[in-house]
N, C-alpha and C. Protein backbone atom coordinates (compact mmCIF):
# COMPACT_ATOMS: atom_id res chain seq x y z
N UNK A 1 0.83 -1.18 0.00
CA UNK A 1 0.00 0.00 0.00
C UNK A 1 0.88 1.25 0.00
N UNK A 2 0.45 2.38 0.16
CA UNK A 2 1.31 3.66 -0.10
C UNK A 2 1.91 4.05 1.03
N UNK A 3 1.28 3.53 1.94
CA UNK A 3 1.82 3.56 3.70
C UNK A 3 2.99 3.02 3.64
N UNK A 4 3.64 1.67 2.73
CA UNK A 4 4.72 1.21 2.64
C UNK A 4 4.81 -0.02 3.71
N UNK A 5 3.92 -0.40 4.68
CA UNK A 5 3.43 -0.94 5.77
C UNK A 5 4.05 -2.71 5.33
N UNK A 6 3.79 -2.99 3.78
CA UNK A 6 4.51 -4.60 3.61
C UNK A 6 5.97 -4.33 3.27
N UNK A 7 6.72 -3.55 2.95
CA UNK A 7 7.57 -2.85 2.20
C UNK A 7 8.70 -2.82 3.32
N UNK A 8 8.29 -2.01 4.55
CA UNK A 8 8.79 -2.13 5.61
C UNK A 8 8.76 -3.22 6.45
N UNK A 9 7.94 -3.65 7.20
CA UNK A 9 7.60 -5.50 7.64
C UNK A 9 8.67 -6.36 6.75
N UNK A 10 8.68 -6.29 6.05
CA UNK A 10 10.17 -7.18 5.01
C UNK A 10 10.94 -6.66 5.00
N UNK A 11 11.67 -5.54 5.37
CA UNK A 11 13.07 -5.05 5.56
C UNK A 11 13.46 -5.20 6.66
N UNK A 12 12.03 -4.96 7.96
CA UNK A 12 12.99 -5.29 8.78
C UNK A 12 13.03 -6.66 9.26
N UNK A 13 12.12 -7.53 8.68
CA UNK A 13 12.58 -8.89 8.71
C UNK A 13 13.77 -9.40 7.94
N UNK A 14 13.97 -9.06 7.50
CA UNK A 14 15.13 -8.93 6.40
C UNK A 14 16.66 -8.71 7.42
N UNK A 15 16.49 -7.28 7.77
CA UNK A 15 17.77 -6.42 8.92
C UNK A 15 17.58 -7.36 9.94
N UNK A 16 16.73 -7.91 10.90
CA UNK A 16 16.74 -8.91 11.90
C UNK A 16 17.34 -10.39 11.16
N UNK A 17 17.91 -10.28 10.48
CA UNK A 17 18.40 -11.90 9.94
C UNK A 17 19.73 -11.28 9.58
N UNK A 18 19.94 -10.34 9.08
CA UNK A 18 21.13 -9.67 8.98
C UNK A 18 21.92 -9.66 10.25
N UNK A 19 21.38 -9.31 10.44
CA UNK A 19 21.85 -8.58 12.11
C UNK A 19 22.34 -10.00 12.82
N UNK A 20 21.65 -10.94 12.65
CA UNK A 20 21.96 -11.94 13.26
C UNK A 20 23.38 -12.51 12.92
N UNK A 21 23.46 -12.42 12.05
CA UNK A 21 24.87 -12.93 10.68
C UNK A 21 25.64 -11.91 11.17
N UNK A 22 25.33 -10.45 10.70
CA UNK A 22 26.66 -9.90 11.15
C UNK A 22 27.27 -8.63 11.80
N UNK A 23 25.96 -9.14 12.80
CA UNK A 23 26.28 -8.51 14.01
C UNK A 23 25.37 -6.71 14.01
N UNK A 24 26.66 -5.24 14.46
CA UNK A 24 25.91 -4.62 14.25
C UNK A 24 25.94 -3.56 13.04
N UNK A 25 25.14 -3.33 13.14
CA UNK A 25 25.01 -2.16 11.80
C UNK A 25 24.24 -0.96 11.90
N UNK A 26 24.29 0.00 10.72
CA UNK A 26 23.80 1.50 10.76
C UNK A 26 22.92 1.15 10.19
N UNK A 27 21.82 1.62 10.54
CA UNK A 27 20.46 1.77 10.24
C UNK A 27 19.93 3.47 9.64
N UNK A 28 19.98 3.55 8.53
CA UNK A 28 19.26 5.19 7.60
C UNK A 28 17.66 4.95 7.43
N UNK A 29 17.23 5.87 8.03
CA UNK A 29 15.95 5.97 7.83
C UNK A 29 15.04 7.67 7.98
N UNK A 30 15.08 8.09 6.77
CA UNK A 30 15.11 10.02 6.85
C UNK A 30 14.12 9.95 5.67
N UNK A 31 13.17 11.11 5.57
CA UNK A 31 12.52 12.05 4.61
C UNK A 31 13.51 13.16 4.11
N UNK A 32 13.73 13.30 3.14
CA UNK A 32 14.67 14.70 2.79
C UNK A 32 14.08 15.94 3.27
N UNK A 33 14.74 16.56 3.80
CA UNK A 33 13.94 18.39 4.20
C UNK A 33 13.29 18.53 2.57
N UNK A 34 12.23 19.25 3.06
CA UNK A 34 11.36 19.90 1.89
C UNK A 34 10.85 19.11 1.14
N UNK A 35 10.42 17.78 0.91
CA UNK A 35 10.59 16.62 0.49
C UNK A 35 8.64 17.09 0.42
N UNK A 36 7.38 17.16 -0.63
CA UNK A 36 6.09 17.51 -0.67
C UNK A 36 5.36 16.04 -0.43
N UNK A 37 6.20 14.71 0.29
CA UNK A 37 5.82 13.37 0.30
C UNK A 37 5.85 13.23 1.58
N UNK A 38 5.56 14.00 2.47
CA UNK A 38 5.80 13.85 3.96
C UNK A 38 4.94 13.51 4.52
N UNK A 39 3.52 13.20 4.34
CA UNK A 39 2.40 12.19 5.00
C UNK A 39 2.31 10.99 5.33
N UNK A 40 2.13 10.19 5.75
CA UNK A 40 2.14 8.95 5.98
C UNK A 40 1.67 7.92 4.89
N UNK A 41 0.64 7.99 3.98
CA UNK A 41 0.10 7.74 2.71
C UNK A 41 1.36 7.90 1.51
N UNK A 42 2.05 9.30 1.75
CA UNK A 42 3.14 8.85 0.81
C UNK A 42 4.74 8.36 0.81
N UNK A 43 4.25 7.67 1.88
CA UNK A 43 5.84 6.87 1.76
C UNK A 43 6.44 6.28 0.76
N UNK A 44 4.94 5.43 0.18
CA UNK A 44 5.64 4.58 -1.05
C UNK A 44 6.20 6.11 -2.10
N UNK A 45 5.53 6.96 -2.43
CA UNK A 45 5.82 7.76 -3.44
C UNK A 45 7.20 8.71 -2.91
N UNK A 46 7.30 8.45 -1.78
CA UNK A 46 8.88 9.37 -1.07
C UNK A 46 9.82 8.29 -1.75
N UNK A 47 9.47 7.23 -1.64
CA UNK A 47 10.96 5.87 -2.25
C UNK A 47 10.55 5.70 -3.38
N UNK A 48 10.07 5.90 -4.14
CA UNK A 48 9.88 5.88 -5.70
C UNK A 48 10.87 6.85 -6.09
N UNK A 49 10.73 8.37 -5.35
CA UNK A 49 11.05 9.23 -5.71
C UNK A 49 12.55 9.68 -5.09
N UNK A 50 13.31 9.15 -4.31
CA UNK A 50 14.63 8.62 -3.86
C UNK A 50 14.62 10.33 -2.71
N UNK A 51 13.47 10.44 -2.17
CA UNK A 51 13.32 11.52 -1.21
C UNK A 51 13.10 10.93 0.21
N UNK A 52 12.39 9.43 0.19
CA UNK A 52 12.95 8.77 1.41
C UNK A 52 13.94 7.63 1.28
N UNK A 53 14.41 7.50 2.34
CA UNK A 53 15.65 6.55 2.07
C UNK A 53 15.13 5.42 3.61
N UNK A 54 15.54 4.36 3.22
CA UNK A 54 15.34 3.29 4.37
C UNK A 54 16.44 2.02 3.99
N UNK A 55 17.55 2.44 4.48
CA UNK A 55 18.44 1.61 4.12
C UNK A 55 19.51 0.85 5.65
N UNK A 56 19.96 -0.43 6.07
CA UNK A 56 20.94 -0.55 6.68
C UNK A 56 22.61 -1.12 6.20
N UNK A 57 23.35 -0.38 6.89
CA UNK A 57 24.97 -1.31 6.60
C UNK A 57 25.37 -1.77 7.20
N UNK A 58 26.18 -2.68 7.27
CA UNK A 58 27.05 -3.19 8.30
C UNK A 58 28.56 -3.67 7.56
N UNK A 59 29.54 -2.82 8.29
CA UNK A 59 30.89 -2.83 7.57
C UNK A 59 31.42 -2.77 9.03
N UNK A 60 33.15 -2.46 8.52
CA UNK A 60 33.85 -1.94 9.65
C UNK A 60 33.85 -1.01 10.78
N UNK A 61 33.34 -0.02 10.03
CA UNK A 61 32.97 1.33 11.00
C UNK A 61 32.29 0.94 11.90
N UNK A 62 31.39 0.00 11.83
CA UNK A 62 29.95 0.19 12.81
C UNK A 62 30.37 -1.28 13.97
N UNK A 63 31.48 -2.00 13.08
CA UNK A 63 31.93 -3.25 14.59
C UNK A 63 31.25 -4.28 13.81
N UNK A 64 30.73 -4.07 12.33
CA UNK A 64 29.42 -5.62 11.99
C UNK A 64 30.75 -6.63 12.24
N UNK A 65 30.56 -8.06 11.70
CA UNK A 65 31.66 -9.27 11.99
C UNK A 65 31.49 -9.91 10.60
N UNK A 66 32.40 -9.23 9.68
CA UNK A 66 32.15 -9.70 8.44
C UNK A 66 33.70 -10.38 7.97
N UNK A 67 33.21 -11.61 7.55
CA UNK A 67 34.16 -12.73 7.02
C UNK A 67 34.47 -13.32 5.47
N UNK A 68 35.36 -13.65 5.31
CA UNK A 68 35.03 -14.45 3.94
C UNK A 68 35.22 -13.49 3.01
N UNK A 69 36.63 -12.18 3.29
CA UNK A 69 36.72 -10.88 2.32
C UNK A 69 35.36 -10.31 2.62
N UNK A 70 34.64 -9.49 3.23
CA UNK A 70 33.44 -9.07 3.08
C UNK A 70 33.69 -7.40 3.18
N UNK A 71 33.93 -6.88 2.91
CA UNK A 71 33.70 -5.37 2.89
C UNK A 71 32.91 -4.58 3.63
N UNK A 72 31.75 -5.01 3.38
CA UNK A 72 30.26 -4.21 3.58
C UNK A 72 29.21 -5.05 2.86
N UNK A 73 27.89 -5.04 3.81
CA UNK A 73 26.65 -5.25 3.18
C UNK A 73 25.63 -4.42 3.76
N UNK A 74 25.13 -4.35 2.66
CA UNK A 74 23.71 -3.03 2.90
C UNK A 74 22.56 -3.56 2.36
N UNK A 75 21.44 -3.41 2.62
CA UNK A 75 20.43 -3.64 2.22
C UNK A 75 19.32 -1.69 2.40
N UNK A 76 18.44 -2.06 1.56
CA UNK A 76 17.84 -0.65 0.39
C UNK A 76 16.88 -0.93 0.19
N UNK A 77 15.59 -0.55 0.92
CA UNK A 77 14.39 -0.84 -0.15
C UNK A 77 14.10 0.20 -1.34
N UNK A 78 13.60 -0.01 -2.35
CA UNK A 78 12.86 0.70 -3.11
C UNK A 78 11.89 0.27 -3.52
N UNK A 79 10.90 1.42 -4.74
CA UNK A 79 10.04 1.60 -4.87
C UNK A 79 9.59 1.42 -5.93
N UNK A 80 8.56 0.62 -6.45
CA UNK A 80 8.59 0.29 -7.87
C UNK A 80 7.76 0.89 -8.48
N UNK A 81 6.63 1.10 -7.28
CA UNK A 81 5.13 1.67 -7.71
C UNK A 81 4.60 1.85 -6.85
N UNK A 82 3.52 2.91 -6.77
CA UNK A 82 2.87 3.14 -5.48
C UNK A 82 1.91 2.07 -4.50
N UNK A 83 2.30 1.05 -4.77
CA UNK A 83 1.70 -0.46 -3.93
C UNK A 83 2.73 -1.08 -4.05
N UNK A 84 4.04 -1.17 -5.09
CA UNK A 84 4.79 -2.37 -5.08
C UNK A 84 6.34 -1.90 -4.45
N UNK A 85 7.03 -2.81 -3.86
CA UNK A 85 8.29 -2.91 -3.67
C UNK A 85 9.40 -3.52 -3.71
N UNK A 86 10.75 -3.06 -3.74
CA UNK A 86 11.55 -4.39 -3.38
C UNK A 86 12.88 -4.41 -2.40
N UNK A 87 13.42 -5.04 -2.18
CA UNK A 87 14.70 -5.08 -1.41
C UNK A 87 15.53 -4.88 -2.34
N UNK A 88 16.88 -4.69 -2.17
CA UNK A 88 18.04 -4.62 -2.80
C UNK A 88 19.35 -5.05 -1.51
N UNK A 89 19.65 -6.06 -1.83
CA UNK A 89 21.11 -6.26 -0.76
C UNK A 89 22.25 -6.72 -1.58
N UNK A 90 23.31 -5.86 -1.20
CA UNK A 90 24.15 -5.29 -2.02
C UNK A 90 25.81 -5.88 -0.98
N UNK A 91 26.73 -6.68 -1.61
CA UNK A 91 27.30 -7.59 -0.81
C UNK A 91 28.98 -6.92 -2.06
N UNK A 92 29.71 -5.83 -1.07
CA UNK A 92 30.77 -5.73 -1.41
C UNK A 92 31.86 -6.52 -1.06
N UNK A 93 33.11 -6.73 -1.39
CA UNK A 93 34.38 -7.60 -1.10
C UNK A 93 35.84 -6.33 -0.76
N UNK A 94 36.39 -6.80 -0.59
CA UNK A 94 37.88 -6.55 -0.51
C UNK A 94 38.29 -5.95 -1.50
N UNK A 95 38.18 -7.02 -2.47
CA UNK A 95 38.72 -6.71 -3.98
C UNK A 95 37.77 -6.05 -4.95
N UNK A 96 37.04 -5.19 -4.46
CA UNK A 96 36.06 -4.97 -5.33
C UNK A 96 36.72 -3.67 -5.98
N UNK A 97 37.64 -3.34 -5.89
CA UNK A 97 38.37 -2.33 -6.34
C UNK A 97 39.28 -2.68 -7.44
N UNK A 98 40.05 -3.59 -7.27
CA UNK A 98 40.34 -4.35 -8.13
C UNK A 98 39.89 -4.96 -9.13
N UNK A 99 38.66 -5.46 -8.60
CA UNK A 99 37.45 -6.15 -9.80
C UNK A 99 36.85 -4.91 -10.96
N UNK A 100 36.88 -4.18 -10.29
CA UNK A 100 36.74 -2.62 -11.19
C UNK A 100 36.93 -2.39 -12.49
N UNK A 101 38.58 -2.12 -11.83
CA UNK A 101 40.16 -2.05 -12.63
C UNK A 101 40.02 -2.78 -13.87
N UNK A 102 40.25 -4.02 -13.20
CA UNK A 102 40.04 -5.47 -14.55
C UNK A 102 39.27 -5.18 -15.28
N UNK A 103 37.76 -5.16 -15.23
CA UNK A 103 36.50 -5.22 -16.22
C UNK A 103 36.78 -3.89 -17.01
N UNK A 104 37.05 -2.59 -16.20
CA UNK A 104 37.19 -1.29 -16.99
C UNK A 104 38.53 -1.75 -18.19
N UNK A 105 39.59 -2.20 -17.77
CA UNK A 105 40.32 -2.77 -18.80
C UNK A 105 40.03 -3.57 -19.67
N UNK A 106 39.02 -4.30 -19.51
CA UNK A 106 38.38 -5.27 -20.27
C UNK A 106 37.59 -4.40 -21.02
N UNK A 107 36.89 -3.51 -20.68
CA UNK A 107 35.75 -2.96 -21.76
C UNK A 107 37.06 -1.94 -22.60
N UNK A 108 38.13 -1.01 -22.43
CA UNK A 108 38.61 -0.46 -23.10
C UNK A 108 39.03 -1.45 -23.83
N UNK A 109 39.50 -2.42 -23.87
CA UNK A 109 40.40 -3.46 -24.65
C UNK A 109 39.68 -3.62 -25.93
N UNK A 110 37.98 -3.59 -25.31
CA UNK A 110 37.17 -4.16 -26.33
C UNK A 110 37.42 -3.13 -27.82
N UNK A 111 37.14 -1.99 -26.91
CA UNK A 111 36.78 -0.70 -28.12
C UNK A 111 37.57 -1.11 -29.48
């Protein structure tokens, strides 16, 4: 619904399973100042419109307990439509800097 009410219920079921894995993390959850989606009805249309944000991380900074090269993981809901939604969890590495490098060399190579 536009309340965002299933949207949310699955993220933070989502962050409670996280959390469990790896430990703790930063939790973002803001309306932008001046943002004309500030009612409760338009939440879904605040994350459509990238004016609300409801996202958590868990990396180094925050103490998460990440193994196995792990960098950072975040999870993001967005907004697909004013009833629909989805998650996004987003699982960086070590080498992801490196992995970069390579592929960008790979696509110039192509030209």
């Amino acid at each position: 619904n536009t309340y965002g009410l299933e949207v949310k219920n699955a993220f933070d079921k989502m962050e409670s399973k996280l959390k469990k894995f790896y430990g703790k993390n930063k939790r973002i959850d803001f309306l932008r100042r001046g943002s004309i989606w500030n009612e409760p009805k338009d939440w879904m249309p605040g994350l459509i419109n990238r004016e609300r944000i409801l996202g958590s991380v868990w990396d180094k900074e925050e103490g998460s307990t990440l193994k196995d090269n792990l960098k950072s993981v975040e999870i993001v809901a967005r907004g697909t439509s004013r009833t629909n939604g989805l998650l996004v969890i987003n699982y960086e590495f070590t080498n992801t800097d490196a992995c970069e490098a390579e592929m960008a060399a790979m696509e110039d190579g192509a030209l």
